[in-house]
C-alpha atoms as a PDB file:
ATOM      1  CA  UNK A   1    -102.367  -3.204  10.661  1.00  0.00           C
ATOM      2  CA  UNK A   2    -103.383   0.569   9.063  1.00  0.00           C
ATOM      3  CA  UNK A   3    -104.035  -1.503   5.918  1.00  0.00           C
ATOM      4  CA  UNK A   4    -106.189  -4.102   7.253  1.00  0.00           C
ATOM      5  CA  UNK A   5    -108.311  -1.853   8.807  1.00  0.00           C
ATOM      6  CA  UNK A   6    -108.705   0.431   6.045  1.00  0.00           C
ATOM      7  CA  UNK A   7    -109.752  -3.102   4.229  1.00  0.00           C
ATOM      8  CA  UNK A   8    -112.297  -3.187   6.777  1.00  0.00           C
ATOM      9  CA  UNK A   9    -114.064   0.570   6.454  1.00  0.00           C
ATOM     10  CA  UNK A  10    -113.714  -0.094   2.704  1.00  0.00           C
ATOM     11  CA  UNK A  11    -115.258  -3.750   3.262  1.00  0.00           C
ATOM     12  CA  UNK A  12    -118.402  -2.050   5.256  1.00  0.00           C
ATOM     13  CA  UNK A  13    -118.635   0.937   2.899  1.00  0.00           C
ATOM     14  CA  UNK A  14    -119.525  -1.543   0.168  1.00  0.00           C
ATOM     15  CA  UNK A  15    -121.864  -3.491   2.168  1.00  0.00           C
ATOM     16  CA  UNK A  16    -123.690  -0.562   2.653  1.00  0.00           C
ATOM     17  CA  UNK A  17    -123.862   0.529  -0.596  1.00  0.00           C
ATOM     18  CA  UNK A  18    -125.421  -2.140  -1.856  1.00  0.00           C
ATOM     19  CA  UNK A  19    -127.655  -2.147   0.714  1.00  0.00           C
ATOM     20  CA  UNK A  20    -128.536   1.500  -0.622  1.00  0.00           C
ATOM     21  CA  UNK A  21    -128.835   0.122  -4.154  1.00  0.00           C
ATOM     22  CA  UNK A  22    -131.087  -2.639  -3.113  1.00  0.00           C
ATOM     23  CA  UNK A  23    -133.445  -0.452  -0.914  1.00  0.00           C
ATOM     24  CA  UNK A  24    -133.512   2.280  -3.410  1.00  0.00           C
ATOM     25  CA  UNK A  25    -132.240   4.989  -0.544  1.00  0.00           C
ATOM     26  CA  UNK A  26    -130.949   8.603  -2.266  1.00  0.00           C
ATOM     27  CA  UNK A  27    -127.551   7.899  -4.387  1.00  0.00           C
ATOM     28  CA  UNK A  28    -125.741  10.358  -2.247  1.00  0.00           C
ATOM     29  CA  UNK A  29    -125.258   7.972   0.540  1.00  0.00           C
ATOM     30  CA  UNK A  30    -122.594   6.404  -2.539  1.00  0.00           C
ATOM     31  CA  UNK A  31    -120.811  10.007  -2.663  1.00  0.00           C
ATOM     32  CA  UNK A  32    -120.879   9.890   1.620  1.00  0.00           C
ATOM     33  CA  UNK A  33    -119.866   6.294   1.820  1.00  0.00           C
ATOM     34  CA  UNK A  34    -116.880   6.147  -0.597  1.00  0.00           C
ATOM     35  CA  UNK A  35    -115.621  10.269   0.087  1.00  0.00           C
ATOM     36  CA  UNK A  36    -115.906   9.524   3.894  1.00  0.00           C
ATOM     37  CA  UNK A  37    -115.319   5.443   4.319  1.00  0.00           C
ATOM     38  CA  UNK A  38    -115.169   5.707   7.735  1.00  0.00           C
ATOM     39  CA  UNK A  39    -117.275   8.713   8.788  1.00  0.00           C
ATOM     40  CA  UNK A  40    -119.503   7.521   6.103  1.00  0.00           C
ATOM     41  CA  UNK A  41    -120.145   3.946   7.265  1.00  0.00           C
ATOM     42  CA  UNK A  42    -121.096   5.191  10.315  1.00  0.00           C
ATOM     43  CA  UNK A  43    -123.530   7.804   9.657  1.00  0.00           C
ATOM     44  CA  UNK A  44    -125.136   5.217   7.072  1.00  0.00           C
ATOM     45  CA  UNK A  45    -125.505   2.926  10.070  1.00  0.00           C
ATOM     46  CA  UNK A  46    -127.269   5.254  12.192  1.00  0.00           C
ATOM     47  CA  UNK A  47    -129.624   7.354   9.898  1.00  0.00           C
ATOM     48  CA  UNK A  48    -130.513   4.519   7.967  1.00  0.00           C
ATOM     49  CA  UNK A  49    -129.571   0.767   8.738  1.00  0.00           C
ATOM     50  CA  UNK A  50    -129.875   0.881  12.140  1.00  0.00           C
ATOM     51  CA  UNK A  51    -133.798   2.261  11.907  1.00  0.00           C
ATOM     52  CA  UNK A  52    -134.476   0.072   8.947  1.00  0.00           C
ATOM     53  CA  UNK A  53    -134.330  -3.003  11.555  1.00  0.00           C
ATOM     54  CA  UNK A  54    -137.119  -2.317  12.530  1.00  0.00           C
ATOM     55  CA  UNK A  55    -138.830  -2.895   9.479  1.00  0.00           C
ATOM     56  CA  UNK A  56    -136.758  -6.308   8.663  1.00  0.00           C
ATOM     57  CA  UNK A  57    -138.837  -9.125   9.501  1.00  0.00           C
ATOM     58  CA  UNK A  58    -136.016 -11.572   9.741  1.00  0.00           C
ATOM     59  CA  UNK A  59    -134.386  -8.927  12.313  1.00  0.00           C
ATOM     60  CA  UNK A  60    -138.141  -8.854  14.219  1.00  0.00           C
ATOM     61  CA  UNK A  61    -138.320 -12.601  13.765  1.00  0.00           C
ATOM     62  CA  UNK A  62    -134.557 -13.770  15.296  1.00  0.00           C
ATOM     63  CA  UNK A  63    -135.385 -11.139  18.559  1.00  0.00           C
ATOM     64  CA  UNK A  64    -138.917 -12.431  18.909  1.00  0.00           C
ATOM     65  CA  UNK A  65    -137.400 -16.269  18.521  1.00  0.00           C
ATOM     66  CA  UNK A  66    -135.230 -15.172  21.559  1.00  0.00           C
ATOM     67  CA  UNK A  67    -137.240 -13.223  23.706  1.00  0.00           C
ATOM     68  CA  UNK A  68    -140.312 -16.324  23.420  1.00  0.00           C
ATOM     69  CA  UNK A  69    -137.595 -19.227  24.449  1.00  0.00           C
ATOM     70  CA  UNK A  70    -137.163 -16.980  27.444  1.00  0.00           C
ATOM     71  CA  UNK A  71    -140.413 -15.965  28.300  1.00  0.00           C
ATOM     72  CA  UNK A  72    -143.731 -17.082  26.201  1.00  0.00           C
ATOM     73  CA  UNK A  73    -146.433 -14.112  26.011  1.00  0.00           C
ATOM     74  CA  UNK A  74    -143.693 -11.777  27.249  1.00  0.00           C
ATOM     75  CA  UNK A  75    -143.552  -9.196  25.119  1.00  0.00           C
ATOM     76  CA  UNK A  76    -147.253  -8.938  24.233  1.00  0.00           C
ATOM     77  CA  UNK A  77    -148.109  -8.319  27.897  1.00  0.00           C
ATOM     78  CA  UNK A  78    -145.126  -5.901  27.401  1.00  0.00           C
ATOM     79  CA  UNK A  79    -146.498  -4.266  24.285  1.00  0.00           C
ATOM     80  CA  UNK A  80    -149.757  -3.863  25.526  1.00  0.00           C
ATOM     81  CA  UNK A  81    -148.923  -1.871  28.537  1.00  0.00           C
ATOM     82  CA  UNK A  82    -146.812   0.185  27.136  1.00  0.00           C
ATOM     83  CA  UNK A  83    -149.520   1.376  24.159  1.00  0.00           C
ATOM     84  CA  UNK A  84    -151.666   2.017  26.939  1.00  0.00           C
ATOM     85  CA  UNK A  85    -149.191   3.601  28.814  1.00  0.00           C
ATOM     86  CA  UNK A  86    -148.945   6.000  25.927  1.00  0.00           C
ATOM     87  CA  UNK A  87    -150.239   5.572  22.450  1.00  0.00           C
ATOM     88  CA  UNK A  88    -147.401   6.593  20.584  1.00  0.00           C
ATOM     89  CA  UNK A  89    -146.905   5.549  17.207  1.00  0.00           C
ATOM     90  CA  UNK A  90    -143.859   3.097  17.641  1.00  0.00           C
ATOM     91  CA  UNK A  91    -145.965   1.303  20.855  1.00  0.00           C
ATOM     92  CA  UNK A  92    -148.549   1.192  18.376  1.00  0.00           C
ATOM     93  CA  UNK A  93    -146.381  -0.799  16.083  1.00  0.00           C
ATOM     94  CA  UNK A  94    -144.759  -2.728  18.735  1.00  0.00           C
ATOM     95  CA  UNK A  95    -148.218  -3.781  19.632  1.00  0.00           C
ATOM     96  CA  UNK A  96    -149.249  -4.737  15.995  1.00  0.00           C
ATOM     97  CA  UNK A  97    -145.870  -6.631  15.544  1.00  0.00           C
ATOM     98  CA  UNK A  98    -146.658  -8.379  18.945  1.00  0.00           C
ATOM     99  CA  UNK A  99    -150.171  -9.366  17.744  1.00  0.00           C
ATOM    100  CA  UNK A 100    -148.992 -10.658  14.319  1.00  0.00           C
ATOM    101  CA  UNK A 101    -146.303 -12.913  16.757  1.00  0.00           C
ATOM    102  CA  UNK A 102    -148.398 -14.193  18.920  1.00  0.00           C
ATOM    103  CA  UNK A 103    -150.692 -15.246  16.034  1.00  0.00           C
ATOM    104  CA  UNK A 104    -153.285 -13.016  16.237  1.00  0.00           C
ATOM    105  CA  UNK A 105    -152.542 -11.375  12.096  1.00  0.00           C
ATOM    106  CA  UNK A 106    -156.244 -10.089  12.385  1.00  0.00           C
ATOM    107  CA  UNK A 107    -156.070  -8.245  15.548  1.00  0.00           C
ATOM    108  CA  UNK A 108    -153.134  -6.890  14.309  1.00  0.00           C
ATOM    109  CA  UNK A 109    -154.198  -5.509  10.646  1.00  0.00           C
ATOM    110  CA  UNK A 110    -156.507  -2.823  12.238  1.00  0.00           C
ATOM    111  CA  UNK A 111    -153.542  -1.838  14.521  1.00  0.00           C
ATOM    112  CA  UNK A 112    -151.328  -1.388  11.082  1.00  0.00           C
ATOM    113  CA  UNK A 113    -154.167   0.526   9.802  1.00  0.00           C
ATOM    114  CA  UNK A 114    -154.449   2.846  12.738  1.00  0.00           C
ATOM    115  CA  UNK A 115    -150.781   3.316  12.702  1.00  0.00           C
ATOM    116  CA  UNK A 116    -150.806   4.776   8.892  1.00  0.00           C
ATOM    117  CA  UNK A 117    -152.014   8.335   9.959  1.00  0.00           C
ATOM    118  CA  UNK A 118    -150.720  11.906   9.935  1.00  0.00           C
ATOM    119  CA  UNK A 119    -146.745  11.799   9.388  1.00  0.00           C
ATOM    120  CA  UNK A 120    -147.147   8.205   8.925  1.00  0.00           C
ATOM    121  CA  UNK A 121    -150.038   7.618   6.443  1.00  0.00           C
ATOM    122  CA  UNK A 122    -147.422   6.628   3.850  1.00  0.00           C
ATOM    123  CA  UNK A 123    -144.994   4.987   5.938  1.00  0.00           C
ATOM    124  CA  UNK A 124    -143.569   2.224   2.979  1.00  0.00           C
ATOM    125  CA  UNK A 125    -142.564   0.121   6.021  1.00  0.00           C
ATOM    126  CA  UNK A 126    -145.594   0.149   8.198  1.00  0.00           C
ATOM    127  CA  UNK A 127    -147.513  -1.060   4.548  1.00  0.00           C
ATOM    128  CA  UNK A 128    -145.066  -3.918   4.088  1.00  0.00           C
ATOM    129  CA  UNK A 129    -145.701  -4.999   7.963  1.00  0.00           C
ATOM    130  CA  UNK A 130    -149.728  -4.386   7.229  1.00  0.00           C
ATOM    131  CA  UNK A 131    -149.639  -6.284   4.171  1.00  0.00           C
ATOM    132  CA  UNK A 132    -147.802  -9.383   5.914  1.00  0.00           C
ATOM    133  CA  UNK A 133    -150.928  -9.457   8.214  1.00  0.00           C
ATOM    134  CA  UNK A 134    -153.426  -9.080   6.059  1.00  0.00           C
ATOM    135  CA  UNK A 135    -151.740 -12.486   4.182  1.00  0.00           C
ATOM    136  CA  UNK A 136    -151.037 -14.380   7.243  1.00  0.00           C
ATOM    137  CA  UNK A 137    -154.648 -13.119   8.239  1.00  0.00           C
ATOM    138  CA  UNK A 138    -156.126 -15.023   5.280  1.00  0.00           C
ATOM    139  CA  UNK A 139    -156.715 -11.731   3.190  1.00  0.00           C
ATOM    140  CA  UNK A 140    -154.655 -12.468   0.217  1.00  0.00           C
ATOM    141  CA  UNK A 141    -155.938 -10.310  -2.015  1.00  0.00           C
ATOM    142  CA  UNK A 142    -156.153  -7.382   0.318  1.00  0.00           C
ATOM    143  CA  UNK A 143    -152.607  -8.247   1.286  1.00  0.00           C
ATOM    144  CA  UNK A 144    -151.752  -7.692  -3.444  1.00  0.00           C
ATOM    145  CA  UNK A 145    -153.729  -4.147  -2.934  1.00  0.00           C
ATOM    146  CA  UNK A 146    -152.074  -2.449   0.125  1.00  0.00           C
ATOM    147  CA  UNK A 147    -148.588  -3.814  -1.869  1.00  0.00           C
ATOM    148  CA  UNK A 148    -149.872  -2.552  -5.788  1.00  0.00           C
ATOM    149  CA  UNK A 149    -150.436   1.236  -3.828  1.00  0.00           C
ATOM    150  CA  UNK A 150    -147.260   1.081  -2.383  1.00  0.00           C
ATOM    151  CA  UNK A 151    -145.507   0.377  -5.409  1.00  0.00           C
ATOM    152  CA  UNK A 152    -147.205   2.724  -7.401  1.00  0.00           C
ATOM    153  CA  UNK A 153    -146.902   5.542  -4.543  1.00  0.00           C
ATOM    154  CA  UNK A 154    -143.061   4.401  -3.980  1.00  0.00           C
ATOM    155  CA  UNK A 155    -141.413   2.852  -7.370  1.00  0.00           C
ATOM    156  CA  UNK A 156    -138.401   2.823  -6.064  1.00  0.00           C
ATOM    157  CA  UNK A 157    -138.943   1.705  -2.293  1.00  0.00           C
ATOM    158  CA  UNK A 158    -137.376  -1.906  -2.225  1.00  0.00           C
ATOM    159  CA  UNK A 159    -137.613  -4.336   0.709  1.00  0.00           C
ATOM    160  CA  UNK A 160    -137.470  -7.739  -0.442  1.00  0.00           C
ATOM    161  CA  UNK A 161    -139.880  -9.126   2.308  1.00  0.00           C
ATOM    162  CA  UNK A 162    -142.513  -6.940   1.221  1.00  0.00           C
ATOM    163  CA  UNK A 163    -141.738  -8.810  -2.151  1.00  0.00           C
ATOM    164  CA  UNK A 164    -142.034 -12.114  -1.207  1.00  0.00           C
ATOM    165  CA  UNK A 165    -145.066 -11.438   0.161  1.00  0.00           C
ATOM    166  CA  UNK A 166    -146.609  -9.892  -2.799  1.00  0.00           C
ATOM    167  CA  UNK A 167    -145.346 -13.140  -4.754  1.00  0.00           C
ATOM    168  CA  UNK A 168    -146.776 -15.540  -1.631  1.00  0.00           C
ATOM    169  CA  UNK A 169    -150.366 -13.500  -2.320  1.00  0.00           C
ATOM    170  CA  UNK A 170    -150.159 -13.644  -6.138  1.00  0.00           C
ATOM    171  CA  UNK A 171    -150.497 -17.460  -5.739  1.00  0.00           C
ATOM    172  CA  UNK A 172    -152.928 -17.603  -3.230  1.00  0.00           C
ATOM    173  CA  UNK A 173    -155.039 -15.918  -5.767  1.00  0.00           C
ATOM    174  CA  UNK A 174    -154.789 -17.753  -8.413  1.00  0.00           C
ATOM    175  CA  UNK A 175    -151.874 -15.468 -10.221  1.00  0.00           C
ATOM    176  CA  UNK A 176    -149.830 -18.254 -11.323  1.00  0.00           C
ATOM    177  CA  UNK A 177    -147.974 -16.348 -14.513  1.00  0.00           C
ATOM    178  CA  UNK A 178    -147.577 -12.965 -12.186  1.00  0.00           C
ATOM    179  CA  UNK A 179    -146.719 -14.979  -9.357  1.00  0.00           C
ATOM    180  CA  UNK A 180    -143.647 -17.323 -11.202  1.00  0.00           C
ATOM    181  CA  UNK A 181    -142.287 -13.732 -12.487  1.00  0.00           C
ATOM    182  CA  UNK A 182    -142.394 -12.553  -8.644  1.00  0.00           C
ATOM    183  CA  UNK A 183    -140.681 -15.644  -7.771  1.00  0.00           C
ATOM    184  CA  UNK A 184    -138.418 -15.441 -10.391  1.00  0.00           C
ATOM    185  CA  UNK A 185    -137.342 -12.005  -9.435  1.00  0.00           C
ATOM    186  CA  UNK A 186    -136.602 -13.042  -6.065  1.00  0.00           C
ATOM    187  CA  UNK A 187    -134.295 -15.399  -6.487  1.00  0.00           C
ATOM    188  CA  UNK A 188    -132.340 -13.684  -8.146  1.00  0.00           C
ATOM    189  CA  UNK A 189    -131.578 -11.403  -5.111  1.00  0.00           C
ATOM    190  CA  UNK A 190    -133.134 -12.588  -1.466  1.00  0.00           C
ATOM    191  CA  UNK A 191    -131.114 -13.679   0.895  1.00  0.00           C
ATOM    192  CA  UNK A 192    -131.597 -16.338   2.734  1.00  0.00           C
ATOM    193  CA  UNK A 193    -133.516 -19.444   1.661  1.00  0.00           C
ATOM    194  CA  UNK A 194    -137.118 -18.767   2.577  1.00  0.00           C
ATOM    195  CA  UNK A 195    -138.365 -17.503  -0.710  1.00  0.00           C
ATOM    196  CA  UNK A 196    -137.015 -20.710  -2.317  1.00  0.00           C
ATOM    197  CA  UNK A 197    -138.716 -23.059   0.000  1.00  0.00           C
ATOM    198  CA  UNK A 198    -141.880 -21.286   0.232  1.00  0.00           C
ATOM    199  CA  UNK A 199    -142.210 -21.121  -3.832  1.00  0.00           C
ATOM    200  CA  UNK A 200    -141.109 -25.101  -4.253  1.00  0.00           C
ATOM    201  CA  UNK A 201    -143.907 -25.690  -1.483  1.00  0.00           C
ATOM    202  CA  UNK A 202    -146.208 -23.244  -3.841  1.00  0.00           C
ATOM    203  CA  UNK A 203    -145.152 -25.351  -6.640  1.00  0.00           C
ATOM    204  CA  UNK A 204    -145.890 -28.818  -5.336  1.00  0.00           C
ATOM    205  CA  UNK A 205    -149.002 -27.354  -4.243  1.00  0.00           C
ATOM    206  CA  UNK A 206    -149.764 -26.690  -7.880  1.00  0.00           C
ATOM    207  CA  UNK A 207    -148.886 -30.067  -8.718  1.00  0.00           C
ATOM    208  CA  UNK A 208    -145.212 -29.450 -10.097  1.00  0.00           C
ATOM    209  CA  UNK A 209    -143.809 -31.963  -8.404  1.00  0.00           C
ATOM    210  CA  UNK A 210    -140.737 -32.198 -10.905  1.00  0.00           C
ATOM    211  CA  UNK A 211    -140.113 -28.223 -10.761  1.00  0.00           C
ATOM    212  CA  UNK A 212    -140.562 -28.370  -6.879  1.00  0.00           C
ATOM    213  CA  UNK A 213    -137.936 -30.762  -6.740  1.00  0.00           C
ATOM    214  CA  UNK A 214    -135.090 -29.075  -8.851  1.00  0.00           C
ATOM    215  CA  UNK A 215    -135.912 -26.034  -7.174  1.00  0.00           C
ATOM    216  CA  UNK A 216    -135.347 -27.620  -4.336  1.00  0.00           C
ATOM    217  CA  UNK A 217    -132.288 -29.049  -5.045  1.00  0.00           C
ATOM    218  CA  UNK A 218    -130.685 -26.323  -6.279  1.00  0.00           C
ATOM    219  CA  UNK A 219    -131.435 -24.404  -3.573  1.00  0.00           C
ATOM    220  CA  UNK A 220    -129.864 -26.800  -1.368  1.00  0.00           C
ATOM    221  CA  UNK A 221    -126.867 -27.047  -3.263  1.00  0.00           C
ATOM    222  CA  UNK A 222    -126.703 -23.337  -2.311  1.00  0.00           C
ATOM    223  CA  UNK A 223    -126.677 -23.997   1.659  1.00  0.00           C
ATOM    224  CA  UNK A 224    -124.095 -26.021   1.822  1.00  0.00           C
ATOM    225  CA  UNK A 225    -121.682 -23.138   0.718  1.00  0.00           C
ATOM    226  CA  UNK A 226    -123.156 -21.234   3.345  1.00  0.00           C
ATOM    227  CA  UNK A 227    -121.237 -20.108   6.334  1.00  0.00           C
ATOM    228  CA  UNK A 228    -122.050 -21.828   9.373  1.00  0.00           C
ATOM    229  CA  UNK A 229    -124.451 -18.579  10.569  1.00  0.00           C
ATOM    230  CA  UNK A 230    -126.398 -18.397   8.083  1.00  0.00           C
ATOM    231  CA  UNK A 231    -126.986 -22.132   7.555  1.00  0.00           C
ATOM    232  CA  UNK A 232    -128.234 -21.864  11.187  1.00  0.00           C
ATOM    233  CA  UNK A 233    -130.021 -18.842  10.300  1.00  0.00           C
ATOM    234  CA  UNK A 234    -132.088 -20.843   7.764  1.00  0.00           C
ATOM    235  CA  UNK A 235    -132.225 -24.392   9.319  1.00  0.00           C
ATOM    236  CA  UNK A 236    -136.053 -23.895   8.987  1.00  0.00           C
ATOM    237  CA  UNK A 237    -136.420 -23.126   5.594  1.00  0.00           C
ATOM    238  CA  UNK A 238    -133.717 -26.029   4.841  1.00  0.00           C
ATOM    239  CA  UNK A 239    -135.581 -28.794   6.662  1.00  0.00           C
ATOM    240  CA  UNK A 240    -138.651 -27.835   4.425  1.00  0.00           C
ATOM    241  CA  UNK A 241    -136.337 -27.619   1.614  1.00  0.00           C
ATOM    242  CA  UNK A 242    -135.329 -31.068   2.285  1.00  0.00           C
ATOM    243  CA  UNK A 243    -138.633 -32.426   2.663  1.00  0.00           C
ATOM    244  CA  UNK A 244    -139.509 -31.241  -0.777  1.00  0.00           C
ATOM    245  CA  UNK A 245    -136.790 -32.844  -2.365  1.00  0.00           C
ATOM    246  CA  UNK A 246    -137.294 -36.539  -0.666  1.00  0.00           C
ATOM    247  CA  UNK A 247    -140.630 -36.377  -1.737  1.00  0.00           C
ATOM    248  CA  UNK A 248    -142.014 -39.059  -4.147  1.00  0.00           C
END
């Protein structure tokens, strides 16, 4: 039994470490996480996967899902009082995120904006979440620009939603070539099946029906090895997936 569960601290301390690769955090946490497997794993979780949930819209996405089954309009009347209540900058955000749900992107943008001030007016995440907006919003382009000045203000910040919706604005504007290299980059490292499906639908949209199709396929291929959580996790992007790949 001491053996499997030092498997286990050893199993999480490489989880997050390549979380820390992929997000481009400080390459101590490597030193902390493999010196102190156990110690390590959990001060990893708490100063910086824990807080980063908050900025993962799949995260946002799964609790919203929930929380609307239960009780439609819920947490915007929720959100609302409490930024009244008291302005702080996380009700703030929790009010943006709330707009951007309830599919109200537009409202939300300027609440984005106004969160990016003081201690905050370079928050990487807050961009990423303002960007998102600004796309689903119909601001495309505006949506490439807040994402360009992040990346050249944080080369090393990584968050692979922010990246998909860089690529997602790219072709909306007519960026095929730096669009396909987005894409391309992508899938070499999202998890999850949305960036597939949403880049065969950009591709049928183009008129690449062929491409769409062996993307598609391919892609689908994938979810079948999937455990049974995550293909539940992505039945969305699969259906669409599967749409895409019956199509004439």
């Amino acid at each position: 039994m001491p053996v499997i569960g030092l498997g286990l601290h050893f199993l999480f301390a490489i989880l997050f470490a390549i979380h820390a690769v992929r997000n481009g955090h400080d390459r101590y946490w490597l030193f902390v996480l493999f010196m102190f497997p156990v110690l390590g794993s959990l001060a990893y979780a708490g100063a910086v996967w824990l807080p980063g949930l908050r900025h993962d819209r799949t995260a946002r996405r799964l609790a919203r899902g929930l929380r609307d089954r239960l009780d439609p309009g819920r947490e915007l009347r929720e959100a609302e009082e409490a930024f009244m209540h008291s302005a702080t900058v996380d009700n703030r955000l929790r009010l943006a995120d709330a707009l951007a749900a309830a599919g109200r992107a537009g409202d939300a943008v300027g609440v984005y904006h106004d969160a990016l001030k003081g201690l905050h007016a370079d928050d990487p995440g807050i961009q990423v979440r303002l960007a998102t907006a600004q796309f689903d919003s119909g601001d495309a382009a505006g949506a490439a620009r807040t994402l360009e000045a992040l990346i050249a203000a944080h080369p090393d910040f990584r968050s692979p939603d922010g990246h998909l919706t860089y690529a997602r604005a790219l072709a909306a504007a007519g960026e095929r070539d730096k669009a396909r290299a987005e894409f391309d980059a992508l899938a070499r490292y999202y998890a999850g099946l949305e960036a597939r499906a949403r880049y065969a639908e950009i591709l049928q949209g183009w008129g690449e029906a062929d491409a769409a199709r062996e993307l598609a396929a391919n892609a689908l291929r994938d979810e079948r090895r999937m455990p049974a959580y995550a293909r539940r996790a992505n039945r969305e992007w699969t259906e669409r997936l599967k749409r895409i790949h019956a199509s004439a």
